[in-house]
PDB file of N, CA and C in Angstrom:
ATOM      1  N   UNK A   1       0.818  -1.188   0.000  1.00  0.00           N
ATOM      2  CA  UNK A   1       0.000   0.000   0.000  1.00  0.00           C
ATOM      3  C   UNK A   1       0.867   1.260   0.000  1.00  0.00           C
ATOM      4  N   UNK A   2       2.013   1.095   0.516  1.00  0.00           N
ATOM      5  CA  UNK A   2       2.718   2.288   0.592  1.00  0.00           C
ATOM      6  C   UNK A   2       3.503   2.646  -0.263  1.00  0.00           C
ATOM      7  N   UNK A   3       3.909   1.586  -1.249  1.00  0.00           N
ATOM      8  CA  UNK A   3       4.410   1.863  -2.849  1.00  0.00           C
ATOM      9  C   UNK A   3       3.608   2.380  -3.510  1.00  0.00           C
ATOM     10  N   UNK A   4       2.312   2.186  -3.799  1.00  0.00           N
ATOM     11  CA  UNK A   4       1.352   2.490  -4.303  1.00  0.00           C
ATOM     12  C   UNK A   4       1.208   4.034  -4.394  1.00  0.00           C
ATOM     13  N   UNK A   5       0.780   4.626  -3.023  1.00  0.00           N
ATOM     14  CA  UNK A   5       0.643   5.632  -2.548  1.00  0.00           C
ATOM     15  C   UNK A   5       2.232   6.382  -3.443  1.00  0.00           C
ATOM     16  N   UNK A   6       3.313   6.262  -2.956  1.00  0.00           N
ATOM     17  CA  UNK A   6       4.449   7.028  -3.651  1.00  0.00           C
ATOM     18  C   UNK A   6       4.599   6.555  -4.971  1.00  0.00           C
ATOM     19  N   UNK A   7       4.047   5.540  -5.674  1.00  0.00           N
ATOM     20  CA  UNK A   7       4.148   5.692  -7.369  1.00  0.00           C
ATOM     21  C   UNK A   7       2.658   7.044  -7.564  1.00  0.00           C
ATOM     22  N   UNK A   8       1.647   6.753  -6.823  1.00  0.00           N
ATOM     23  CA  UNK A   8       0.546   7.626  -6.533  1.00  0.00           C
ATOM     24  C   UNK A   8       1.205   9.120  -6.896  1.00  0.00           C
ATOM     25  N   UNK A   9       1.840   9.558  -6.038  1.00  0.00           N
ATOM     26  CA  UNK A   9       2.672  10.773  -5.678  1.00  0.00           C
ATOM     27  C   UNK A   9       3.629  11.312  -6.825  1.00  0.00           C
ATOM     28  N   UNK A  10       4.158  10.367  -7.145  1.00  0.00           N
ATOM     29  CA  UNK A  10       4.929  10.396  -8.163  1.00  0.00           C
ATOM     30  C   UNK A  10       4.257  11.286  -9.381  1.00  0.00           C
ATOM     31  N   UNK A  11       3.388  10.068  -9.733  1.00  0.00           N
ATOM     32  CA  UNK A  11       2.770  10.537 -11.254  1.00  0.00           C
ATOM     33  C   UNK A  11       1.656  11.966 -10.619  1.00  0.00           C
ATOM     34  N   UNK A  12       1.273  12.348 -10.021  1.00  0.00           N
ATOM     35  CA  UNK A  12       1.184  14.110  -9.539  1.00  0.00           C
ATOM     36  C   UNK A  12       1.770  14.662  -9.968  1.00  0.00           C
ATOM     37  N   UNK A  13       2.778  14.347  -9.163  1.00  0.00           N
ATOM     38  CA  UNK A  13       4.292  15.339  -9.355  1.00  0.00           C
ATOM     39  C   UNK A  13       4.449  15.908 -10.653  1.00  0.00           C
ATOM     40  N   UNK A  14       4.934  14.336 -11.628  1.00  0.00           N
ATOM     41  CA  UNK A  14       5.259  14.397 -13.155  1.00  0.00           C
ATOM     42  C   UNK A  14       4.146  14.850 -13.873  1.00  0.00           C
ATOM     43  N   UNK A  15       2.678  14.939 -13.809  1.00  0.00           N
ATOM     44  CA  UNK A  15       1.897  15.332 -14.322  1.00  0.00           C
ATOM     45  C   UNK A  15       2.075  16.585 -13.898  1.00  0.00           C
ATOM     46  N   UNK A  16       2.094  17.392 -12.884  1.00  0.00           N
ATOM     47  CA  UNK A  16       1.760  19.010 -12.794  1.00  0.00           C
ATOM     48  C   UNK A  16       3.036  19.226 -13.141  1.00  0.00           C
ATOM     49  N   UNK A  17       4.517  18.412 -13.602  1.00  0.00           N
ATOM     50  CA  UNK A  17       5.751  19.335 -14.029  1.00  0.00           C
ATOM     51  C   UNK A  17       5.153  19.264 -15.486  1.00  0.00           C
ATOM     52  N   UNK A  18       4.724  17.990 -16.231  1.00  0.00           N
ATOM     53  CA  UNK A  18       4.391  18.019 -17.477  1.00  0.00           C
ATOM     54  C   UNK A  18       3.126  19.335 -17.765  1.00  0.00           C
ATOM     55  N   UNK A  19       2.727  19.494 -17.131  1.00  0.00           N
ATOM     56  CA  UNK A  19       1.535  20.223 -17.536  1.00  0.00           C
ATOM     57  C   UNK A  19       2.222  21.852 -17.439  1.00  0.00           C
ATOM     58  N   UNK A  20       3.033  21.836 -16.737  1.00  0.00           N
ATOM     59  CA  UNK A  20       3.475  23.172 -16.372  1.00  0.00           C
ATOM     60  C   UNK A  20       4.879  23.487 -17.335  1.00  0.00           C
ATOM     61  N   UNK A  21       5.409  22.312 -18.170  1.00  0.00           N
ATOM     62  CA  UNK A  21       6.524  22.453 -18.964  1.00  0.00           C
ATOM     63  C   UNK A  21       5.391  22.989 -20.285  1.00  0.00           C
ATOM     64  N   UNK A  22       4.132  22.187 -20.635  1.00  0.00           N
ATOM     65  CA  UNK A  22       3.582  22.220 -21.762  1.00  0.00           C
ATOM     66  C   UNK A  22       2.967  23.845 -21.863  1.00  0.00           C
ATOM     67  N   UNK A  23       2.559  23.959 -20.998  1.00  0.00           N
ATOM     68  CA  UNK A  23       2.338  25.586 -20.436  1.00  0.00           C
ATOM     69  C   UNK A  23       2.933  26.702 -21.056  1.00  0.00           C
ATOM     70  N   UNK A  24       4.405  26.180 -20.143  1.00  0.00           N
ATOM     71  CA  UNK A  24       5.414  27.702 -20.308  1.00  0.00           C
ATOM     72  C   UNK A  24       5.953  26.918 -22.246  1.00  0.00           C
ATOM     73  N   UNK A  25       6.366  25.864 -22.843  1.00  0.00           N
ATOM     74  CA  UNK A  25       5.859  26.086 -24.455  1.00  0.00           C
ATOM     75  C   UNK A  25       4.852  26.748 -25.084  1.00  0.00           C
ATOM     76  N   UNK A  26       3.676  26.479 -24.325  1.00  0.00           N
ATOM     77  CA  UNK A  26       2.671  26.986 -25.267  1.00  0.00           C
ATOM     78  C   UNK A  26       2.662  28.549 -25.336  1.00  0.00           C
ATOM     79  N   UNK A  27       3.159  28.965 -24.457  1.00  0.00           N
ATOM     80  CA  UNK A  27       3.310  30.594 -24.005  1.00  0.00           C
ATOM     81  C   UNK A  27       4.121  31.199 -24.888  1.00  0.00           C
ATOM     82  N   UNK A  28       5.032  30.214 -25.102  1.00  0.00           N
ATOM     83  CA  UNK A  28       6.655  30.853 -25.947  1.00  0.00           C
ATOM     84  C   UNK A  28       6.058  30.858 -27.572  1.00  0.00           C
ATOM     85  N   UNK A  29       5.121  29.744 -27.629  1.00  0.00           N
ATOM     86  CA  UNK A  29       5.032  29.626 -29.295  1.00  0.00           C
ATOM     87  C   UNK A  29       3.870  30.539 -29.847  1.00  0.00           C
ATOM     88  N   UNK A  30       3.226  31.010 -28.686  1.00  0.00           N
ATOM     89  CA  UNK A  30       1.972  32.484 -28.790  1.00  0.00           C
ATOM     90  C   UNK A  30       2.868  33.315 -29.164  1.00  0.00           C
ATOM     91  N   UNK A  31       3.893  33.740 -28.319  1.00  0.00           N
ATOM     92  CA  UNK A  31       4.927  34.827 -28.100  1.00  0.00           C
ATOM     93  C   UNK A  31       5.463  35.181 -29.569  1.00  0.00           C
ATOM     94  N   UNK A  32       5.793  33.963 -29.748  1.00  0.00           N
ATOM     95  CA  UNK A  32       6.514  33.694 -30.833  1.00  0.00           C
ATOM     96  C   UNK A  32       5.735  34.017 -32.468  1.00  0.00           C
ATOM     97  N   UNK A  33       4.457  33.339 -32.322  1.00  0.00           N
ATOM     98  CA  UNK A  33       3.700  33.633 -33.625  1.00  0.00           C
ATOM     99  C   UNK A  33       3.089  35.034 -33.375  1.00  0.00           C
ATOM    100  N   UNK A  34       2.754  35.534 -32.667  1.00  0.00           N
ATOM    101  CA  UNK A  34       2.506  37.136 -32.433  1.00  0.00           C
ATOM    102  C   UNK A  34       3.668  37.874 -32.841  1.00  0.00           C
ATOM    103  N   UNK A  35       4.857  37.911 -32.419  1.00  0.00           N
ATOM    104  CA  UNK A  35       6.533  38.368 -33.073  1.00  0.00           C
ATOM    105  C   UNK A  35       5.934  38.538 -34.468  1.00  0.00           C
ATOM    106  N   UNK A  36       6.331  37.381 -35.177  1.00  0.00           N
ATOM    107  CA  UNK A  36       6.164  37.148 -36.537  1.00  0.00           C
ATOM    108  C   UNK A  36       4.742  37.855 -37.026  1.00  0.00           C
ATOM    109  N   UNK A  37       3.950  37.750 -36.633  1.00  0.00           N
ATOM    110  CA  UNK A  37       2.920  38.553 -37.193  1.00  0.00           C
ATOM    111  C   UNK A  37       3.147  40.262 -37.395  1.00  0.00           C
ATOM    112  N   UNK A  38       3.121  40.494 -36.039  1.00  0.00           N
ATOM    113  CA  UNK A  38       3.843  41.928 -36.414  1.00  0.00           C
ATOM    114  C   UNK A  38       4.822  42.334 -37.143  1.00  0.00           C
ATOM    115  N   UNK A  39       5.869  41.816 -37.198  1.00  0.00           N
ATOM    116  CA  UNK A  39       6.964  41.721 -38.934  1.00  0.00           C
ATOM    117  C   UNK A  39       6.468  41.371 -39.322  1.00  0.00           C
ATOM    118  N   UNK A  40       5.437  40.712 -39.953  1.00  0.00           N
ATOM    119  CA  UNK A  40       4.752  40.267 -41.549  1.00  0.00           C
ATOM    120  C   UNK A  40       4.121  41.633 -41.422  1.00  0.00           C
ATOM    121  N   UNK A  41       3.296  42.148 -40.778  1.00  0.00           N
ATOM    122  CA  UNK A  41       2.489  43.708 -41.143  1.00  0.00           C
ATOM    123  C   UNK A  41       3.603  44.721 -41.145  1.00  0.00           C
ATOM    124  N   UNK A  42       4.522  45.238 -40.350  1.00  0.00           N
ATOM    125  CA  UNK A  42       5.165  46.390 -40.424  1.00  0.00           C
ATOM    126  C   UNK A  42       6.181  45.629 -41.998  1.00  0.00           C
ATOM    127  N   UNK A  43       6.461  44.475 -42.600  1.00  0.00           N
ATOM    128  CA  UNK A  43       7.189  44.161 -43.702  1.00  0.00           C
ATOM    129  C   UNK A  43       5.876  44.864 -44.964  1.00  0.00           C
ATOM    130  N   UNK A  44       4.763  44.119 -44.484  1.00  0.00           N
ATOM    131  CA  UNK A  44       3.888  44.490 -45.693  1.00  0.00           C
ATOM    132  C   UNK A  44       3.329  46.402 -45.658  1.00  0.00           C
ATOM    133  N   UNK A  45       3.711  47.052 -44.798  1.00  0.00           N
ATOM    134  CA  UNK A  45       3.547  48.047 -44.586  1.00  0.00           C
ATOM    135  C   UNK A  45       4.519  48.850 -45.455  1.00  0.00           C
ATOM    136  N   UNK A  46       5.919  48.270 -45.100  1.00  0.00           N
ATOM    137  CA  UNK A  46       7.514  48.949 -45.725  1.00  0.00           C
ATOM    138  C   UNK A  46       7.187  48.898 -46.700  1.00  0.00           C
ATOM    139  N   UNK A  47       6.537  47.145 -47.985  1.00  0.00           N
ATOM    140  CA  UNK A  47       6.635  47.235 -49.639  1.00  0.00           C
ATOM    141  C   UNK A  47       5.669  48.145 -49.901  1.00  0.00           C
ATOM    142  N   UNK A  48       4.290  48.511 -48.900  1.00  0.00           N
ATOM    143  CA  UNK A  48       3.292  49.369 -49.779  1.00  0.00           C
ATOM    144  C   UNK A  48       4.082  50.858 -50.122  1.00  0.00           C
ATOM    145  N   UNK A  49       4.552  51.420 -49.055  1.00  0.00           N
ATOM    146  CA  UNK A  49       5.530  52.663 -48.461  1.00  0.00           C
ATOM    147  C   UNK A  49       6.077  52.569 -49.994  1.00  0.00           C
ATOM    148  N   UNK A  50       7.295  51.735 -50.257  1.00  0.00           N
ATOM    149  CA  UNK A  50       8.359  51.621 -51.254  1.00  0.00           C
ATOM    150  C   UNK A  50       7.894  51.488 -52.667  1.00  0.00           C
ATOM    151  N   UNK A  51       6.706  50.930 -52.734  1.00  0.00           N
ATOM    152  CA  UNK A  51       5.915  50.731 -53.556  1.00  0.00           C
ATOM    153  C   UNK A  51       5.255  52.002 -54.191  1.00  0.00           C
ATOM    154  N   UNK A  52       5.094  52.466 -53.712  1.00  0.00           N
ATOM    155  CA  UNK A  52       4.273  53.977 -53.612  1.00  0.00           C
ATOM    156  C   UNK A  52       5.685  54.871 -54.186  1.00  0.00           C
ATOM    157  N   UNK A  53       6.606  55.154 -53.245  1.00  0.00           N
ATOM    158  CA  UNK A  53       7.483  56.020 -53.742  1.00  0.00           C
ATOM    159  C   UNK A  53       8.512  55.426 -55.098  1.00  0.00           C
ATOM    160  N   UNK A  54       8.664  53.918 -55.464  1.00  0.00           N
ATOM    161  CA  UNK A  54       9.281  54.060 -56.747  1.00  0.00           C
ATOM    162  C   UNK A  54       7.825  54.262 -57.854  1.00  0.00           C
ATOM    163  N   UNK A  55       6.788  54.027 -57.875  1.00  0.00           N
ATOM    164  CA  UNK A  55       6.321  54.658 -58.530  1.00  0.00           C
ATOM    165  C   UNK A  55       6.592  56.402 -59.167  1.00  0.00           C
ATOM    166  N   UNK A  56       6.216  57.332 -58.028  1.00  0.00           N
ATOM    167  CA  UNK A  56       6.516  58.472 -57.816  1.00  0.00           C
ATOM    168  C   UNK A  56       7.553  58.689 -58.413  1.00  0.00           C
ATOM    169  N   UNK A  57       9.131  57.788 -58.158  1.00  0.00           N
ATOM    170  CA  UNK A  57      10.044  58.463 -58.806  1.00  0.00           C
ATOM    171  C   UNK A  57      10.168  57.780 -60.343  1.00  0.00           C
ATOM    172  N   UNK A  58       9.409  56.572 -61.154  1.00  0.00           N
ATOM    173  CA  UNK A  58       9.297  56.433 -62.353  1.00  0.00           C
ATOM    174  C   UNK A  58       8.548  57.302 -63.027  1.00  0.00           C
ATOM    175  N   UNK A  59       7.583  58.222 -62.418  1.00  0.00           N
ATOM    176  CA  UNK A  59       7.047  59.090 -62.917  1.00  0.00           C
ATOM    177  C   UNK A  59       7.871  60.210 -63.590  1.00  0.00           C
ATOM    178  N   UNK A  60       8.705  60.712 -62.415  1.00  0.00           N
ATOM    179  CA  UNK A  60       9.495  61.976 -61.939  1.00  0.00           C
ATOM    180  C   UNK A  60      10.672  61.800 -63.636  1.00  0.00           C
ATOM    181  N   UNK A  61      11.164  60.378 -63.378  1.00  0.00           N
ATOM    182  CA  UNK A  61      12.101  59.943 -64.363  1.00  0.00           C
ATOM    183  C   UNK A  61      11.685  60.156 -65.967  1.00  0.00           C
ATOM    184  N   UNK A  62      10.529  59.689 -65.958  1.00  0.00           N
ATOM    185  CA  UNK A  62       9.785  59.614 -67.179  1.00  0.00           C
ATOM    186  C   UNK A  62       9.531  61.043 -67.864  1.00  0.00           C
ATOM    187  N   UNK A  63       9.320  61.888 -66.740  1.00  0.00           N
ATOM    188  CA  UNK A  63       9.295  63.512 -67.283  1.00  0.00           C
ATOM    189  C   UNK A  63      10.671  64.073 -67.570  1.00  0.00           C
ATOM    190  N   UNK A  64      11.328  63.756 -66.594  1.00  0.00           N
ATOM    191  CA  UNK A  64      12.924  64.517 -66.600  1.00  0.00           C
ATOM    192  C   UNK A  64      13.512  63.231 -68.218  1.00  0.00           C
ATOM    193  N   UNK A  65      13.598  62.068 -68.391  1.00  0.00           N
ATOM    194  CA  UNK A  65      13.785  62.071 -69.869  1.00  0.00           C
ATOM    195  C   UNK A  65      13.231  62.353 -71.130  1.00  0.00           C
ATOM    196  N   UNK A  66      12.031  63.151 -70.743  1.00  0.00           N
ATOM    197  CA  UNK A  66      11.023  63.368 -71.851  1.00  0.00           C
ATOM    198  C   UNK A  66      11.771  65.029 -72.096  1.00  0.00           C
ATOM    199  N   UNK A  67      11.733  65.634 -70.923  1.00  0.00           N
ATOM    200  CA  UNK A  67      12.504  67.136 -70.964  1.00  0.00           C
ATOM    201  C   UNK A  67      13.504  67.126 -71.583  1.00  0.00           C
ATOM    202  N   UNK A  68      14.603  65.987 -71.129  1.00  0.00           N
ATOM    203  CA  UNK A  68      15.979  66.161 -71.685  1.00  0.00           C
ATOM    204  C   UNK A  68      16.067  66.158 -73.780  1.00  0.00           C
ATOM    205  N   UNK A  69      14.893  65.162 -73.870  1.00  0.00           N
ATOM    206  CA  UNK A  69      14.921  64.625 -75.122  1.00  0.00           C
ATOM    207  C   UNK A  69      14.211  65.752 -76.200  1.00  0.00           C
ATOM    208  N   UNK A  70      13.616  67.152 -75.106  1.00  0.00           N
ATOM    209  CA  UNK A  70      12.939  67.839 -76.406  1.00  0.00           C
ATOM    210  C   UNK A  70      13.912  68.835 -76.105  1.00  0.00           C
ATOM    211  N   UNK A  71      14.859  69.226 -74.722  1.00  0.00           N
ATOM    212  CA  UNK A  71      15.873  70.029 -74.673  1.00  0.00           C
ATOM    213  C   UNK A  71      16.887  69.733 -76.098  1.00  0.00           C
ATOM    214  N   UNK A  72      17.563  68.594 -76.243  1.00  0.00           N
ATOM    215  CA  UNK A  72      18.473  68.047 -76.978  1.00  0.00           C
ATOM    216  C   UNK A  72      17.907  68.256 -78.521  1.00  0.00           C
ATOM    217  N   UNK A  73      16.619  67.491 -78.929  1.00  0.00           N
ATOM    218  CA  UNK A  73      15.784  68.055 -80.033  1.00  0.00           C
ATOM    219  C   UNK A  73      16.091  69.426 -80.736  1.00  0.00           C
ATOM    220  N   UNK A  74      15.836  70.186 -79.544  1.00  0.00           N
ATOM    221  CA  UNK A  74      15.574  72.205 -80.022  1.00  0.00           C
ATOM    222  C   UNK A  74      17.102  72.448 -80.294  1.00  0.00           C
ATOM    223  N   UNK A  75      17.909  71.881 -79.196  1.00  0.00           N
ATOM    224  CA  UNK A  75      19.869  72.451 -79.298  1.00  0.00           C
ATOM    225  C   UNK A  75      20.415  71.673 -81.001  1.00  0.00           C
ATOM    226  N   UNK A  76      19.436  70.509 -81.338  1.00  0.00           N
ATOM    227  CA  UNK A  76      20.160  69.720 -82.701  1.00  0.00           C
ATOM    228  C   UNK A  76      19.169  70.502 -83.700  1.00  0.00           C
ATOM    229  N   UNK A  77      18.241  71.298 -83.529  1.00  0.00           N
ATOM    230  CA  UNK A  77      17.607  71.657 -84.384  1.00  0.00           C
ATOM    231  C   UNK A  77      17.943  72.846 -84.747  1.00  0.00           C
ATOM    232  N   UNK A  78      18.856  73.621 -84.455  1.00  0.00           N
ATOM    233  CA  UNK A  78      19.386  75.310 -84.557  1.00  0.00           C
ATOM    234  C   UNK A  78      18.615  76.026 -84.110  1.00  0.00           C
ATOM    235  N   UNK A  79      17.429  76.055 -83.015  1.00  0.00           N
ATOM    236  CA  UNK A  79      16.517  77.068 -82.721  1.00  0.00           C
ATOM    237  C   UNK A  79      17.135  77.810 -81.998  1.00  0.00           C
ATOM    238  N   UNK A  80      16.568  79.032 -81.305  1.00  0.00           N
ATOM    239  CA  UNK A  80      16.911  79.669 -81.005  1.00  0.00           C
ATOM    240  C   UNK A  80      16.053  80.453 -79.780  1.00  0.00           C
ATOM    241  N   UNK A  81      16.721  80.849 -78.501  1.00  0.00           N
ATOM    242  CA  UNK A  81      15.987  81.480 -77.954  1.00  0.00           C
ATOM    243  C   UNK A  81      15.219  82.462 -77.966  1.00  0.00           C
ATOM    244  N   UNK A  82      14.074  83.099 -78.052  1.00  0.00           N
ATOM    245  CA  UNK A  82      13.325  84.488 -78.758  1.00  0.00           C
ATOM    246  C   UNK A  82      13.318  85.088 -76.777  1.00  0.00           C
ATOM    247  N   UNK A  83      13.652  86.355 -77.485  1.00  0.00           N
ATOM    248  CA  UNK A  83      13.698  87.701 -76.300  1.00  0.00           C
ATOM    249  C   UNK A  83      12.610  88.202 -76.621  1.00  0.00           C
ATOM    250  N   UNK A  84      12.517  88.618 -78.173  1.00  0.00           N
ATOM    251  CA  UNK A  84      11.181  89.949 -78.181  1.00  0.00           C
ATOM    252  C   UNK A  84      10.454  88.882 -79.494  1.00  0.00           C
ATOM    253  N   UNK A  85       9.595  89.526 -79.048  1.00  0.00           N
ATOM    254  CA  UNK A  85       8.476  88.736 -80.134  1.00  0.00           C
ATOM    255  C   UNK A  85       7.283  90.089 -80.884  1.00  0.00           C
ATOM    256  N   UNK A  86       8.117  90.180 -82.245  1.00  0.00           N
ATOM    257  CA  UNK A  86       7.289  91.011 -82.993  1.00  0.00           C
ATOM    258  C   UNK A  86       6.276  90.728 -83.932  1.00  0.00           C
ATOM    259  N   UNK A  87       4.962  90.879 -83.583  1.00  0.00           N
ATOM    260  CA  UNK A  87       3.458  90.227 -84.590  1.00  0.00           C
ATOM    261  C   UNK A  87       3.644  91.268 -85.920  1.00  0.00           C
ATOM    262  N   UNK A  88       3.042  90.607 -86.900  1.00  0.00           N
ATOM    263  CA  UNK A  88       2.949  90.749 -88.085  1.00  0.00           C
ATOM    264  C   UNK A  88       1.413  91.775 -88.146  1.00  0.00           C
ATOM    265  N   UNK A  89       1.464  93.503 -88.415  1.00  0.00           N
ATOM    266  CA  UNK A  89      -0.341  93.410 -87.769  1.00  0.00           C
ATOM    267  C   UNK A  89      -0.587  93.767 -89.386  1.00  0.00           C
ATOM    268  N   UNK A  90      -1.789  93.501 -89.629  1.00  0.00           N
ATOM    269  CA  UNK A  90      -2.638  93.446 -91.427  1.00  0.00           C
ATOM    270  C   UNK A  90      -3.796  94.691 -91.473  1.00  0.00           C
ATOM    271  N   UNK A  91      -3.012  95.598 -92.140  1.00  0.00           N
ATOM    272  CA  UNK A  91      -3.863  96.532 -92.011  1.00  0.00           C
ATOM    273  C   UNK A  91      -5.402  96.544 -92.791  1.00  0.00           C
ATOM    274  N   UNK A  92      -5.351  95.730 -94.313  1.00  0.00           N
ATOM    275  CA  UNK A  92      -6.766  95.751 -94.488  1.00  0.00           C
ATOM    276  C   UNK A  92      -7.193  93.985 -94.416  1.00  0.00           C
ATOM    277  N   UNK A  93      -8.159  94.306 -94.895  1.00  0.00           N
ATOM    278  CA  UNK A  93      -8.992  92.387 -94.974  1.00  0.00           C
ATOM    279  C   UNK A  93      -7.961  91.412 -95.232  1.00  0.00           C
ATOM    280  N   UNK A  94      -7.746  91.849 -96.610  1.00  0.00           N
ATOM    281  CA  UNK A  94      -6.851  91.146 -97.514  1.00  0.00           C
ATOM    282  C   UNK A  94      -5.294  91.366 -97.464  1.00  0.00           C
ATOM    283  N   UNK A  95      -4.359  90.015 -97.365  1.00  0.00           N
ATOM    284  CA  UNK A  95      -3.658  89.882 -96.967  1.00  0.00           C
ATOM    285  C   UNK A  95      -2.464  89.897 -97.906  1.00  0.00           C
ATOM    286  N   UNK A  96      -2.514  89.060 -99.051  1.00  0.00           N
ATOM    287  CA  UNK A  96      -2.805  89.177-100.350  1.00  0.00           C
ATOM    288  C   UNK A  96      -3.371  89.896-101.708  1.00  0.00           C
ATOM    289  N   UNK A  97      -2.503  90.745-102.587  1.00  0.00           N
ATOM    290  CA  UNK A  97      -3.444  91.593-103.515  1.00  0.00           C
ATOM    291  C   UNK A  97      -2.884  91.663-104.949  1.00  0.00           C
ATOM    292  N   UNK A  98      -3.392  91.694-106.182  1.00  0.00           N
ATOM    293  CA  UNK A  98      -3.270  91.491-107.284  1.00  0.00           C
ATOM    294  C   UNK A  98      -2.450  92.382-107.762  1.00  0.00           C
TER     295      UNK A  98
END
């Protein structure tokens, strides 16, 4: 009877350490998948962020080579900068006369 009683005792024991080891795991692997969740949102937060601004600057790019290419255009074309700009004025109807 008195073996009994301390194998009795025993498996207590080992049951409330087992239950109390499975415990403080289960705590760590909450801990743990909560961690990771929050880096998966502040990660998916950073690509929208980055996402957003290389857009913005393919835009920015797309104008500044469109500028360069009608700058370069006008300098290969001999134009010329105009200061004063003098209109042509038509004194009667007809512009044209026989």
């Amino acid at each position: 009877m008195n073996r009994i009683f301390v194998i009795r005792q025993n498996l207590k024991i080992l049951s409330i350490l087992l239950i109390a080891a499975l415990l403080v795991f289960y705590i760590f692997q909450v801990n743990n998948e909560i961690s990771r969740r929050y880096l998966i949102q502040n990660y998916k937060q950073k690509i929208t962020q980055i996402t957003k601004e290389n857009k913005e600057l393919e835009i920015q790019a797309v104008q500044i080579n469109s500028l360069d290419k009608i700058m370069r255009l006008l300098a290969s074309s001999n134009f010329e900068k105009t200061e004063k700009i003098n209109y042509i004025r038509v004194l009667g109807k007809q512009v044209v006369t026989k």
